[in-house]
C-alpha atoms as a PDB file:
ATOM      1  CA  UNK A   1      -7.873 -21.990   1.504  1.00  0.00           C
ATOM      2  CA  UNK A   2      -5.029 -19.973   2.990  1.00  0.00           C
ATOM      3  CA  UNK A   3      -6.964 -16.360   1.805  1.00  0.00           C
ATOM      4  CA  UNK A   4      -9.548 -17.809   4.387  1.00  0.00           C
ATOM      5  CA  UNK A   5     -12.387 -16.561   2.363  1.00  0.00           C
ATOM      6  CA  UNK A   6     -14.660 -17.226  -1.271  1.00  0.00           C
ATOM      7  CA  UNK A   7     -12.453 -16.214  -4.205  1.00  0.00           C
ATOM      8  CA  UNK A   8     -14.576 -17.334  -6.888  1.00  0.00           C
ATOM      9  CA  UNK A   9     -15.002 -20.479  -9.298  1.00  0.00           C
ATOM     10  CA  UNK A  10     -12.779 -19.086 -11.914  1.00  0.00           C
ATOM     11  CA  UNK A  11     -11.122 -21.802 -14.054  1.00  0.00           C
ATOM     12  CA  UNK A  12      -8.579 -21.683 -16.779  1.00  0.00           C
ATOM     13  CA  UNK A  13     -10.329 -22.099 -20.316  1.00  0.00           C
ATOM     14  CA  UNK A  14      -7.275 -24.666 -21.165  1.00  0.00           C
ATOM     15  CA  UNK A  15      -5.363 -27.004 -18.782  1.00  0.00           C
ATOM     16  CA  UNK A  16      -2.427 -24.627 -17.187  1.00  0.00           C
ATOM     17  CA  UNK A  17      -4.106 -21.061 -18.807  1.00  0.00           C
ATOM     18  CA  UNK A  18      -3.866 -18.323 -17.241  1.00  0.00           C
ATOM     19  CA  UNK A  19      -6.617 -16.654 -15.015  1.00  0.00           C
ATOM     20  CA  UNK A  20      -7.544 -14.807 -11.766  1.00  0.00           C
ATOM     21  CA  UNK A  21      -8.902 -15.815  -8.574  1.00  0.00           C
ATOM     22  CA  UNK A  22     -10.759 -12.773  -7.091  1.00  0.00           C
ATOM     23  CA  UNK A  23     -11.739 -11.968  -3.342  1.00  0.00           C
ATOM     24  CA  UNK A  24     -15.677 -12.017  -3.684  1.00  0.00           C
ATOM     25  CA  UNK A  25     -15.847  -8.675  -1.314  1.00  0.00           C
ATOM     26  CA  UNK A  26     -15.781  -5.689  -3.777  1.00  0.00           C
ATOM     27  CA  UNK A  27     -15.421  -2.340  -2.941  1.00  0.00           C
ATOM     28  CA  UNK A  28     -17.633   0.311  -4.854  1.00  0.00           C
ATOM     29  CA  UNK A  29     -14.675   0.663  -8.013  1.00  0.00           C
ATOM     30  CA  UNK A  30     -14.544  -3.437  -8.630  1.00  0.00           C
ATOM     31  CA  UNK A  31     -12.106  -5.828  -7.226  1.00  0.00           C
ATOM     32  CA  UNK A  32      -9.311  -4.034  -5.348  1.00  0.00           C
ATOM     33  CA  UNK A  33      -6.779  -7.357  -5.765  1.00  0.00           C
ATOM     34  CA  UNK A  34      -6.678 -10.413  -7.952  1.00  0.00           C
ATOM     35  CA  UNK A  35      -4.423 -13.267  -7.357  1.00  0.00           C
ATOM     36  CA  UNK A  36      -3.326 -15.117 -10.952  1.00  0.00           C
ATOM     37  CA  UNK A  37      -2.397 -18.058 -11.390  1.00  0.00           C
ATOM     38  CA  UNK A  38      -0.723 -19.675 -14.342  1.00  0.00           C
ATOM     39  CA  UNK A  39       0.710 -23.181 -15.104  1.00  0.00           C
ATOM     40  CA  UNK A  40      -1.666 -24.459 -11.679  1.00  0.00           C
ATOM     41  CA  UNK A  41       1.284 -22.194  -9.915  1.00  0.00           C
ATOM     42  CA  UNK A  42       0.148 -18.804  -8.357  1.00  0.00           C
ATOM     43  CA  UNK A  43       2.183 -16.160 -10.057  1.00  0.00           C
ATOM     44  CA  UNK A  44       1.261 -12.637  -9.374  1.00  0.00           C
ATOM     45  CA  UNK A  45      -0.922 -10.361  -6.949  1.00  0.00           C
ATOM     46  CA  UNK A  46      -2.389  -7.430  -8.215  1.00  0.00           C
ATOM     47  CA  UNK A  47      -3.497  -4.557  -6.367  1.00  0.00           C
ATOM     48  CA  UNK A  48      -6.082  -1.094  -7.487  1.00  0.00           C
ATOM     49  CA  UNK A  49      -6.581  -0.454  -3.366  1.00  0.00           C
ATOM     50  CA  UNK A  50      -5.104   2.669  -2.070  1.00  0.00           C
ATOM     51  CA  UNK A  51      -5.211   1.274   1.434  1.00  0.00           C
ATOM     52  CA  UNK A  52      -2.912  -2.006   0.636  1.00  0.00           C
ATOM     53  CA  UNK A  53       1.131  -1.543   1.399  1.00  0.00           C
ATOM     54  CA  UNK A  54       3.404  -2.823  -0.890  1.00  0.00           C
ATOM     55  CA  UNK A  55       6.679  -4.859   0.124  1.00  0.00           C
ATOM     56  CA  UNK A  56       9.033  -1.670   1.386  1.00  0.00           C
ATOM     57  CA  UNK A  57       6.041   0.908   1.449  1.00  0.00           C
ATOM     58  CA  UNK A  58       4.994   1.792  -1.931  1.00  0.00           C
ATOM     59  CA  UNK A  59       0.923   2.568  -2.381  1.00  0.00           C
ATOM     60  CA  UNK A  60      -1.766   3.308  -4.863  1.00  0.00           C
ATOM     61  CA  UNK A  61      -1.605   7.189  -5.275  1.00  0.00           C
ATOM     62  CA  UNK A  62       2.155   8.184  -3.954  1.00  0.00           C
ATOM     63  CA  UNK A  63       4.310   9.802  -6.574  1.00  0.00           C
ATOM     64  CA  UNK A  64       6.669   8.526  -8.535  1.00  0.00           C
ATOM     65  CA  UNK A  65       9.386  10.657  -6.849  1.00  0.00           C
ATOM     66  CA  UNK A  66       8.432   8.677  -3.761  1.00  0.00           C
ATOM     67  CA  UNK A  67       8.631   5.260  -5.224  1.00  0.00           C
ATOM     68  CA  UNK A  68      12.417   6.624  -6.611  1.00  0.00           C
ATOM     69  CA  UNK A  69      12.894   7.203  -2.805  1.00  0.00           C
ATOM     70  CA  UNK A  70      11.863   4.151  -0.875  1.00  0.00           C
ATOM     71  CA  UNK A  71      13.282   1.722  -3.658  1.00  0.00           C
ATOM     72  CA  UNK A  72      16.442   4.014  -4.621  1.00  0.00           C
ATOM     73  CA  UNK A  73      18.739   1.945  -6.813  1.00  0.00           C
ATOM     74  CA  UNK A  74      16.438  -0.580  -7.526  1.00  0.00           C
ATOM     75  CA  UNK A  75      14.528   0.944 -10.159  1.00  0.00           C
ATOM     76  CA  UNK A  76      14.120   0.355 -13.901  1.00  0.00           C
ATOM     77  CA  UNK A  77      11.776   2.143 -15.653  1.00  0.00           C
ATOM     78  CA  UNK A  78       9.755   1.965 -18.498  1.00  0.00           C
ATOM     79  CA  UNK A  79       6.975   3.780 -20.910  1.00  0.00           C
ATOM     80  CA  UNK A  80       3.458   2.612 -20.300  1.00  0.00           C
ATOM     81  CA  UNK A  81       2.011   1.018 -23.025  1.00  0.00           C
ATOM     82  CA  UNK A  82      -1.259   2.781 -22.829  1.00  0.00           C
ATOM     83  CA  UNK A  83      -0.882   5.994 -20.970  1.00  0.00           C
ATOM     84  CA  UNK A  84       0.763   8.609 -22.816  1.00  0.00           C
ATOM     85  CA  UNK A  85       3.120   9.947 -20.188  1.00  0.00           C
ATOM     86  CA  UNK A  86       2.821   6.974 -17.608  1.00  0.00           C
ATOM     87  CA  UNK A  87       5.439   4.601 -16.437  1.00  0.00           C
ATOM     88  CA  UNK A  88       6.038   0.946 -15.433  1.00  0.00           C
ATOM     89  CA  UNK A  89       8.831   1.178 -12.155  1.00  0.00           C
ATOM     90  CA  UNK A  90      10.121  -2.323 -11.973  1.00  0.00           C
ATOM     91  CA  UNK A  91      12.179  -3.323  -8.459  1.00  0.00           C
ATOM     92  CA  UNK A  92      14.345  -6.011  -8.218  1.00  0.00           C
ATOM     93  CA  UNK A  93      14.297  -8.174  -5.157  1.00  0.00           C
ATOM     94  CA  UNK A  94      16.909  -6.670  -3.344  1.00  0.00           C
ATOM     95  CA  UNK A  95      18.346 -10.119  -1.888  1.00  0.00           C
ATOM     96  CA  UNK A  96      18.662 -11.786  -5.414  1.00  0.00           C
ATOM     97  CA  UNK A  97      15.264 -13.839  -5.327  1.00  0.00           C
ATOM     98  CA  UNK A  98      13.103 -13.856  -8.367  1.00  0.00           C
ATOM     99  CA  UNK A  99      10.370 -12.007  -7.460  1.00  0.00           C
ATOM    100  CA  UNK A 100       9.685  -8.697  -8.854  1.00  0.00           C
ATOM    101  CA  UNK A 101       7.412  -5.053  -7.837  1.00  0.00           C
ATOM    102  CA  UNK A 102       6.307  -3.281 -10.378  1.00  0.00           C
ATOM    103  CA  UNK A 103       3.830   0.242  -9.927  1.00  0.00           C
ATOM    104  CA  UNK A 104       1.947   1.465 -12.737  1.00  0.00           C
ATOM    105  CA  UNK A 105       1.747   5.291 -13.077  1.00  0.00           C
ATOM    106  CA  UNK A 106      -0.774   7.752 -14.599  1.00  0.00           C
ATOM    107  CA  UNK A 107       0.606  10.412 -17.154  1.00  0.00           C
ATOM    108  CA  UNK A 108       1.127  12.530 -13.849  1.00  0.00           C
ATOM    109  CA  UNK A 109       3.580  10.267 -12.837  1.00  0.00           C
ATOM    110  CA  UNK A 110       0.754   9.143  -9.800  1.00  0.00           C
ATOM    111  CA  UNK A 111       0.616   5.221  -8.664  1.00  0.00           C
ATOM    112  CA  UNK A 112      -2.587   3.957 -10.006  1.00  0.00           C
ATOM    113  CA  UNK A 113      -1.975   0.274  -9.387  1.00  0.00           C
ATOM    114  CA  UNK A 114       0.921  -2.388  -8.200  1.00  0.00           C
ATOM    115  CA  UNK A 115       2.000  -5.833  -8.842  1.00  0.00           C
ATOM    116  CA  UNK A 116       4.309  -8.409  -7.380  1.00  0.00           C
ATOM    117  CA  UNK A 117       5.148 -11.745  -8.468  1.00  0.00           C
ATOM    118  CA  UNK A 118       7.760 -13.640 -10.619  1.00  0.00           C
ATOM    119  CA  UNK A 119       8.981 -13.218 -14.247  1.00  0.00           C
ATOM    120  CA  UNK A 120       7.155 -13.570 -16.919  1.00  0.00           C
ATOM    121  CA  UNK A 121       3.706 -13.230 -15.734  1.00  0.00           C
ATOM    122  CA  UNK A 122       4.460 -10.009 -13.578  1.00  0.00           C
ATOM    123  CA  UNK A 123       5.679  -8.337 -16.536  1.00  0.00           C
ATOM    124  CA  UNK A 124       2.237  -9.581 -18.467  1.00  0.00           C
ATOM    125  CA  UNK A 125       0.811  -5.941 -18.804  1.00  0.00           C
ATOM    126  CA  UNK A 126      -3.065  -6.766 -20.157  1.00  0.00           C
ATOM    127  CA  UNK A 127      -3.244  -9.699 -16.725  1.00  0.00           C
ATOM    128  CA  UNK A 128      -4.308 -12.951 -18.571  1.00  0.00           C
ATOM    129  CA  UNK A 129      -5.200 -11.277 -21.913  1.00  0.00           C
END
């Protein structure tokens, strides 16, 4: 109710599963966020959209040299499990609260998506699967 629009019927296949409620306005590429939800607590936000700012700047499509920049000392980094060359970034909350950023990049070292949410379901890297 809070989104303030339809996000679907989608229902975990066992009490407390995982799965993703979806904003039922698509762009032309698919669904450009998902909101999961895990344990009947919402866990993560994920975002494909260029045009959606991450918490302290970050976007779909910067660099990773400008991720290293607006989240300087923050940063843990990672090799991405399916792109030969890509990278998971993982920020820290910088006041000490759970919550974790994390940007995906291509083997270019572009931002092709983002998440944000708490540990462990923002460091799930196939969503629900």
């Amino acid at each position: 109710m809070a989104w303030g629009s339809d996000l679907g019927d989608a229902r975990p296949e066992q009490p407390g599963g995982c799965y993703y409620l979806l904003p039922q306005a698509r762009s032309a590429n698919g669904y450009r966020l998902g909101f999961m939800i895990e344990q009947d607590r919402f866990a993560r936000v994920d975002v494909d959209a260029v045009d959606i700012e991450a918490p302290g700047g970050g976007r779909v499509g910067m660099n990773a040299q400008d991720i290293d920049r607006l989240y300087a000392g923050r940063i843990s980094k990672q090799p991405h499990k399916y792109v030969d060359g890509g990278q998971y970034l993982r920020i820290v909350d910088a006041s000490g609260g759970p919550g974790v950023l994390l940007f995906e990049t291509d083997a270019k070292g572009v931002v092709s998506s983002w998440r944000i949410g708490v540990p462990p379901q923002v460091d799930y890297v196939e969503g629900c699967s």
